[in-house]
N, C-alpha and C. Protein backbone atom coordinates (compact mmCIF):
# COMPACT_ATOMS: atom_id res chain seq x y z
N UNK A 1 110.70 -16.59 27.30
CA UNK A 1 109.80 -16.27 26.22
C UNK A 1 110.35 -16.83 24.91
N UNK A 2 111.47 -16.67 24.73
CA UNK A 2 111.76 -17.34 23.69
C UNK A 2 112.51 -18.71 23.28
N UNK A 3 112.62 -19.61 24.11
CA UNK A 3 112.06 -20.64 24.66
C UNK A 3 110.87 -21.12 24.34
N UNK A 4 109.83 -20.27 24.95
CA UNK A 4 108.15 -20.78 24.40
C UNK A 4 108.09 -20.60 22.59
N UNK A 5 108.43 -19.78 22.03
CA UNK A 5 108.65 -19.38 21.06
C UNK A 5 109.01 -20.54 19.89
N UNK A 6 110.40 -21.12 20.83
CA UNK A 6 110.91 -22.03 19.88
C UNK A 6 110.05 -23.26 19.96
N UNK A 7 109.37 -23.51 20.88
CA UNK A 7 108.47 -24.52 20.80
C UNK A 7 109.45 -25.69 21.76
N UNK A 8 110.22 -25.20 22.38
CA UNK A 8 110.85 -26.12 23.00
C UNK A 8 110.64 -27.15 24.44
N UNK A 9 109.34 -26.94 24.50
CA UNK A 9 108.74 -27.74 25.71
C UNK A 9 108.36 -26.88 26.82
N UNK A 10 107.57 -27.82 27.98
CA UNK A 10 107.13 -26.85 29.07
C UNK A 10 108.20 -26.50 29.70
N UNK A 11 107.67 -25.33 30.71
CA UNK A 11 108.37 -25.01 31.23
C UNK A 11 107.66 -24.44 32.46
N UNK A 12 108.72 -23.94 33.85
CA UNK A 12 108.02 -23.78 35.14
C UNK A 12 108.43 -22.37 35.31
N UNK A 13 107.19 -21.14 35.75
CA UNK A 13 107.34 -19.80 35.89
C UNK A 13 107.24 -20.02 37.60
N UNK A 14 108.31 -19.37 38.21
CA UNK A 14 107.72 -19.29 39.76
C UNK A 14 107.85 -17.56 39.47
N UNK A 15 106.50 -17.05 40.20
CA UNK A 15 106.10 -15.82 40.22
C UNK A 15 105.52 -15.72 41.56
N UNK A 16 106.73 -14.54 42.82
CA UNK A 16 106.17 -14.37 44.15
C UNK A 16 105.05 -13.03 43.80
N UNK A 17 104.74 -13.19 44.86
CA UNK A 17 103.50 -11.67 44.91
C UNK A 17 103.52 -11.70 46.28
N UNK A 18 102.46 -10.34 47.12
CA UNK A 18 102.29 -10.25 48.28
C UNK A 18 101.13 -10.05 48.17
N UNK A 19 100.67 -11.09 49.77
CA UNK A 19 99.55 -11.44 50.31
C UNK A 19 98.50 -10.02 51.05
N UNK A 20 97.62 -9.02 50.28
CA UNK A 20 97.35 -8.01 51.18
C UNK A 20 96.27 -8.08 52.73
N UNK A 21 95.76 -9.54 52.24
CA UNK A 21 94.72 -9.85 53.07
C UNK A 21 95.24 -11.13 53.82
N UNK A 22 95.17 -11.50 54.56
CA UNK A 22 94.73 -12.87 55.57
C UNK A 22 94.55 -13.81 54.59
N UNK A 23 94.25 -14.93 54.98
CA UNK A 23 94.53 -16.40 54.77
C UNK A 23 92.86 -16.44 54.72
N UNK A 24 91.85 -15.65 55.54
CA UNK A 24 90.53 -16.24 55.44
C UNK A 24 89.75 -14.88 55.86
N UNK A 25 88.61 -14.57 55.76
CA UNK A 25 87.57 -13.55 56.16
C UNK A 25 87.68 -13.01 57.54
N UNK A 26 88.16 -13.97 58.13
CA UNK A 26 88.19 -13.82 60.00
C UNK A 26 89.64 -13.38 60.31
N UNK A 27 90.43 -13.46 59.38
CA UNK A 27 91.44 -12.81 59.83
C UNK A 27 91.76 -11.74 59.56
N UNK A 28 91.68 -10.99 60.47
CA UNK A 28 91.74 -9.43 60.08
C UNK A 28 92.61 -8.55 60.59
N UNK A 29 93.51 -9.27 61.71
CA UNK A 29 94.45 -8.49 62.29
C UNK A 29 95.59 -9.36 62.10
N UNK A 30 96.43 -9.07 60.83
CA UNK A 30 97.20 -8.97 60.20
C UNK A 30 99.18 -8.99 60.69
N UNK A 31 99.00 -8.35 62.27
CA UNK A 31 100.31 -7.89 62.76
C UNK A 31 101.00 -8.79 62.77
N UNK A 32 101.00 -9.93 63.04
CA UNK A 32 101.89 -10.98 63.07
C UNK A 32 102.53 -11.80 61.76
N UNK A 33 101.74 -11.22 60.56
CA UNK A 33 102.42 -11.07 59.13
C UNK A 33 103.14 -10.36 59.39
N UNK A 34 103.25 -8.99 59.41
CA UNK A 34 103.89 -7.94 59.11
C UNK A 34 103.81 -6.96 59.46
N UNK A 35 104.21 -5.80 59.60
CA UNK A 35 104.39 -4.46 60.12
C UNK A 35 102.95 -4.11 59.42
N UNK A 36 102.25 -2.69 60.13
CA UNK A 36 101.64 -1.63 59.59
C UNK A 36 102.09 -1.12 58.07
N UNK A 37 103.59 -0.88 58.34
CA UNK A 37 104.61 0.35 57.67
C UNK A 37 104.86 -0.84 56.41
N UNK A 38 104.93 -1.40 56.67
CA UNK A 38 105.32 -2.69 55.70
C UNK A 38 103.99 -3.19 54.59
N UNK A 39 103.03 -3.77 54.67
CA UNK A 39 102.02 -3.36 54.35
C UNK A 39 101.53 -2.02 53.61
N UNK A 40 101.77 -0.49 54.18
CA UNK A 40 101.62 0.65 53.73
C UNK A 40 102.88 1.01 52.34
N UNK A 41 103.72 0.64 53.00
CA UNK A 41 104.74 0.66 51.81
C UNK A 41 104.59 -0.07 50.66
N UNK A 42 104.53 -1.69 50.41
CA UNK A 42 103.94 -2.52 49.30
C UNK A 42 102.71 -1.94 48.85
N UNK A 43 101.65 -1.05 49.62
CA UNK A 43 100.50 -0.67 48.53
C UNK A 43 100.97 0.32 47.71
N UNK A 44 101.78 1.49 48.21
CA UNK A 44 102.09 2.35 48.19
C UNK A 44 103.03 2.39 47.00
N UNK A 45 104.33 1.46 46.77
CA UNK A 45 105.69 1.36 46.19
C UNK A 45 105.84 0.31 45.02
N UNK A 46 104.85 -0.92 45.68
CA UNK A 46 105.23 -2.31 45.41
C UNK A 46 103.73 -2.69 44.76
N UNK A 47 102.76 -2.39 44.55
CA UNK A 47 101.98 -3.00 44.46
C UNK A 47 101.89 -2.95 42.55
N UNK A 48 101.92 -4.25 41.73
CA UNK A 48 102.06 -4.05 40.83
C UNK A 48 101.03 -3.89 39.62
N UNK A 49 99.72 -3.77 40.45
CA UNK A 49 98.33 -3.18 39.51
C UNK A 49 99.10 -1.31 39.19
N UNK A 50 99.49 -1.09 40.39
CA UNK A 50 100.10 0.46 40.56
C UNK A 50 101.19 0.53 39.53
N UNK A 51 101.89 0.11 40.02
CA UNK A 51 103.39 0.14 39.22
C UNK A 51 102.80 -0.28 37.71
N UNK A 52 102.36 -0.80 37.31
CA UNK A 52 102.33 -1.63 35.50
C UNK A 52 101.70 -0.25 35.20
N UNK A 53 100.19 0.13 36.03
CA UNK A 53 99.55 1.72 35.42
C UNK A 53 100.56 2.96 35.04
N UNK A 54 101.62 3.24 36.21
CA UNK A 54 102.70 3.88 35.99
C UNK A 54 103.49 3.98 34.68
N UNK A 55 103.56 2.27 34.87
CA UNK A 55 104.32 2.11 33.21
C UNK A 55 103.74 2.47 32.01
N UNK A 56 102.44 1.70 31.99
CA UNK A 56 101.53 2.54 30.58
C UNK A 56 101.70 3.44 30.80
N UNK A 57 101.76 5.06 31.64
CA UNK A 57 101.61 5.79 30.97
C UNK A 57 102.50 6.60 31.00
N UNK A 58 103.77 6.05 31.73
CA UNK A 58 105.17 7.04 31.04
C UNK A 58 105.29 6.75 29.75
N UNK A 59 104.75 5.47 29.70
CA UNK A 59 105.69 4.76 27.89
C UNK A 59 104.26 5.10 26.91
N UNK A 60 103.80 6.34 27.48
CA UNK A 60 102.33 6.93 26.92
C UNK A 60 101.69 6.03 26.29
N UNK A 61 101.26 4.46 26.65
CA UNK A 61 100.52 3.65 26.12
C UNK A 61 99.11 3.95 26.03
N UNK A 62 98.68 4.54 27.82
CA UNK A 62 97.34 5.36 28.15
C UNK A 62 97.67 6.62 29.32
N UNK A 63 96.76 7.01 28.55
CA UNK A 63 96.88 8.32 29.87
C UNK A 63 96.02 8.47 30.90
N UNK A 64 96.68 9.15 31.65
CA UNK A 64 95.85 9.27 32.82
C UNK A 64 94.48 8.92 32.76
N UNK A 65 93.81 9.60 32.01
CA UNK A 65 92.19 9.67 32.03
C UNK A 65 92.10 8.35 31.53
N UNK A 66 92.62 7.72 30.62
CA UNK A 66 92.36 6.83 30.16
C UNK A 66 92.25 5.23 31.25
N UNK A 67 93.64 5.67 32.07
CA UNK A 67 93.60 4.98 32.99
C UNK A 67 92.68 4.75 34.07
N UNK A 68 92.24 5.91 34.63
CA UNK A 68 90.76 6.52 35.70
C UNK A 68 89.52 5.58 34.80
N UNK A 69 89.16 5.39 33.30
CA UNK A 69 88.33 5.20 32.99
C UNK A 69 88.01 3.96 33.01
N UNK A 70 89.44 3.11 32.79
CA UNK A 70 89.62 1.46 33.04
C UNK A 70 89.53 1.07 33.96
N UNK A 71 89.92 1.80 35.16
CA UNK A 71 89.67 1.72 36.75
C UNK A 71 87.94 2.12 37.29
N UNK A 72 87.20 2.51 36.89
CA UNK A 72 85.58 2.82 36.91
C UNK A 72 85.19 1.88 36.26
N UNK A 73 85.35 1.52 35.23
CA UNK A 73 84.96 0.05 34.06
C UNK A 73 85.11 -0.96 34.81
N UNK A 74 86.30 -1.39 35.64
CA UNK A 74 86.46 -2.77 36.33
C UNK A 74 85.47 -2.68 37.74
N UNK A 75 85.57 -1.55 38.20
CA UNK A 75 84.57 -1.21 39.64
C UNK A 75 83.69 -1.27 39.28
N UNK A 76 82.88 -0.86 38.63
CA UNK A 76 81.41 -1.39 38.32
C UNK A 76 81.18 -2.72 37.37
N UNK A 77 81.69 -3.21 37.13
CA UNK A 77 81.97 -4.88 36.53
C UNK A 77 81.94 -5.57 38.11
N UNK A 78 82.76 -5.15 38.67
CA UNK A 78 83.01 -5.50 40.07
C UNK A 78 82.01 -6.15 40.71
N UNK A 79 81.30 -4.53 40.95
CA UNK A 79 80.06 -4.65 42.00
C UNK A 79 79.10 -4.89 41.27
N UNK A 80 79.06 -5.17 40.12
CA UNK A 80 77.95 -5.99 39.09
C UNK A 80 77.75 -7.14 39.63
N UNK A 81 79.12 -8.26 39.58
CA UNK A 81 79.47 -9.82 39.52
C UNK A 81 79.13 -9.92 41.20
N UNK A 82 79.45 -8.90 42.03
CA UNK A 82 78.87 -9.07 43.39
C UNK A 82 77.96 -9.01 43.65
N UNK A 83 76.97 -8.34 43.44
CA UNK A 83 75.46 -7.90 43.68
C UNK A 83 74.98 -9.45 42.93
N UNK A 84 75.46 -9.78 41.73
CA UNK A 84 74.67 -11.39 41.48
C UNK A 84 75.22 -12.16 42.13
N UNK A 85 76.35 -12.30 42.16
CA UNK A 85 76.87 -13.35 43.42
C UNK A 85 75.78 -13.27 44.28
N UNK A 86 76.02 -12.05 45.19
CA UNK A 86 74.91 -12.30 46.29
C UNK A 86 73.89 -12.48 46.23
N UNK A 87 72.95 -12.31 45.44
CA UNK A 87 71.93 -12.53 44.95
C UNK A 87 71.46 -13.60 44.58
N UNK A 88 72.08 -14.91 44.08
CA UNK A 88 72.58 -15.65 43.40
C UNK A 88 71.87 -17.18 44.62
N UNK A 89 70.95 -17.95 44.33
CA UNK A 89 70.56 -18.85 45.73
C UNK A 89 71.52 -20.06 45.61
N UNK A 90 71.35 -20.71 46.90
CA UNK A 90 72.37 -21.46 47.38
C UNK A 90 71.99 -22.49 46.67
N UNK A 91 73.52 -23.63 46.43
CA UNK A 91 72.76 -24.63 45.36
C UNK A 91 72.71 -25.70 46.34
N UNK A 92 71.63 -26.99 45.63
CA UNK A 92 71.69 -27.60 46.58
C UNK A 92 71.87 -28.15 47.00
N UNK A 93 72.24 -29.05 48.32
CA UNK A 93 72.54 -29.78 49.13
C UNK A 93 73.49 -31.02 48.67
N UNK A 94 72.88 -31.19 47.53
CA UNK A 94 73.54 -32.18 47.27
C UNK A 94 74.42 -32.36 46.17
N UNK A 95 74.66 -30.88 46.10
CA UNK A 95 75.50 -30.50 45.00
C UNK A 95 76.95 -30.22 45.85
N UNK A 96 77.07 -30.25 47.10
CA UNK A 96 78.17 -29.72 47.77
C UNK A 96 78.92 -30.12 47.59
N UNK A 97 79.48 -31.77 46.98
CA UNK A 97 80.47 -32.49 46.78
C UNK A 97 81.06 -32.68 45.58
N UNK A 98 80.10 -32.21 44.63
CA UNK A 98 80.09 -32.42 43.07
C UNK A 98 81.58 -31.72 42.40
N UNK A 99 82.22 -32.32 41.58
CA UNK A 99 83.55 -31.96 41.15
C UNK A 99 84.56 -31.80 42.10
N UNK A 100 84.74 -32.41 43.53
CA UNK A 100 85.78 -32.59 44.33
C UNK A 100 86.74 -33.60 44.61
N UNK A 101 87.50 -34.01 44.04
CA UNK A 101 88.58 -35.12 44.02
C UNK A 101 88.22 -35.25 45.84
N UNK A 102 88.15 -36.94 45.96
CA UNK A 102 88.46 -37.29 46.87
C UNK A 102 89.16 -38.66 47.04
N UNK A 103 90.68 -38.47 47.28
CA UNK A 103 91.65 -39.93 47.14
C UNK A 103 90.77 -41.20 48.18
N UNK A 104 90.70 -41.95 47.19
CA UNK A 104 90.48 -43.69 47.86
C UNK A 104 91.00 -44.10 49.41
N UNK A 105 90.98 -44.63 50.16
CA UNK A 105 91.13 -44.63 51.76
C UNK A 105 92.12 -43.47 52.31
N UNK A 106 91.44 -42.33 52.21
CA UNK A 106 91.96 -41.21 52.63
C UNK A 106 91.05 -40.99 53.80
């Protein structure tokens, strides 16, 4: 950060996270990632939407309620942007390729 600060050029953040879902829609059985218990534990311990809420509100940034209320605000934003998504008609046909890099004799 302070680094960026000084204006001293780019720089590279590697930031791991964990994967809670599959690689694609169809994958849904998960075991060969990882344990049940393993999985249950990272939602549970590790998951850091959880953990950062924790932090606001020991360091009484927001409180509880406050927190519940930001969490209802994003869920219905949510299922707002979904319901138009789905709703939303397919474009067409010949739009499928539009803005896709594709390298020269590839």
């Amino acid at each position: 950060m302070d680094r960026a600060r000084r204006g001293e050029g780019p720089f590279f953040l590697r930031l791991n996270t964990y994967r809670f879902h599959g690689h694609h829609v169809g994958d849904i059985n998960r075991d060969y990632y990882r344990t049940k218990e393993e999985e249950a534990f990272w939602k549970a311990e590790r998951d850091p939407i959880l953990l950062f809420g924790r932090w606001l509100v020991a360091e009484k940034i927001v409180s509880d309620e406050q927190l519940q209320a930001i969490g209802t605000e994003v869920r219905a934003e949510t299922e707002e942007a979904l319901a138009y998504a789905l709703a939303a008609p397919y474009p067409a046909l010949g739009e499928v390729g539009m803005h896709v890099f594709v390298e020269k004799g590839a």
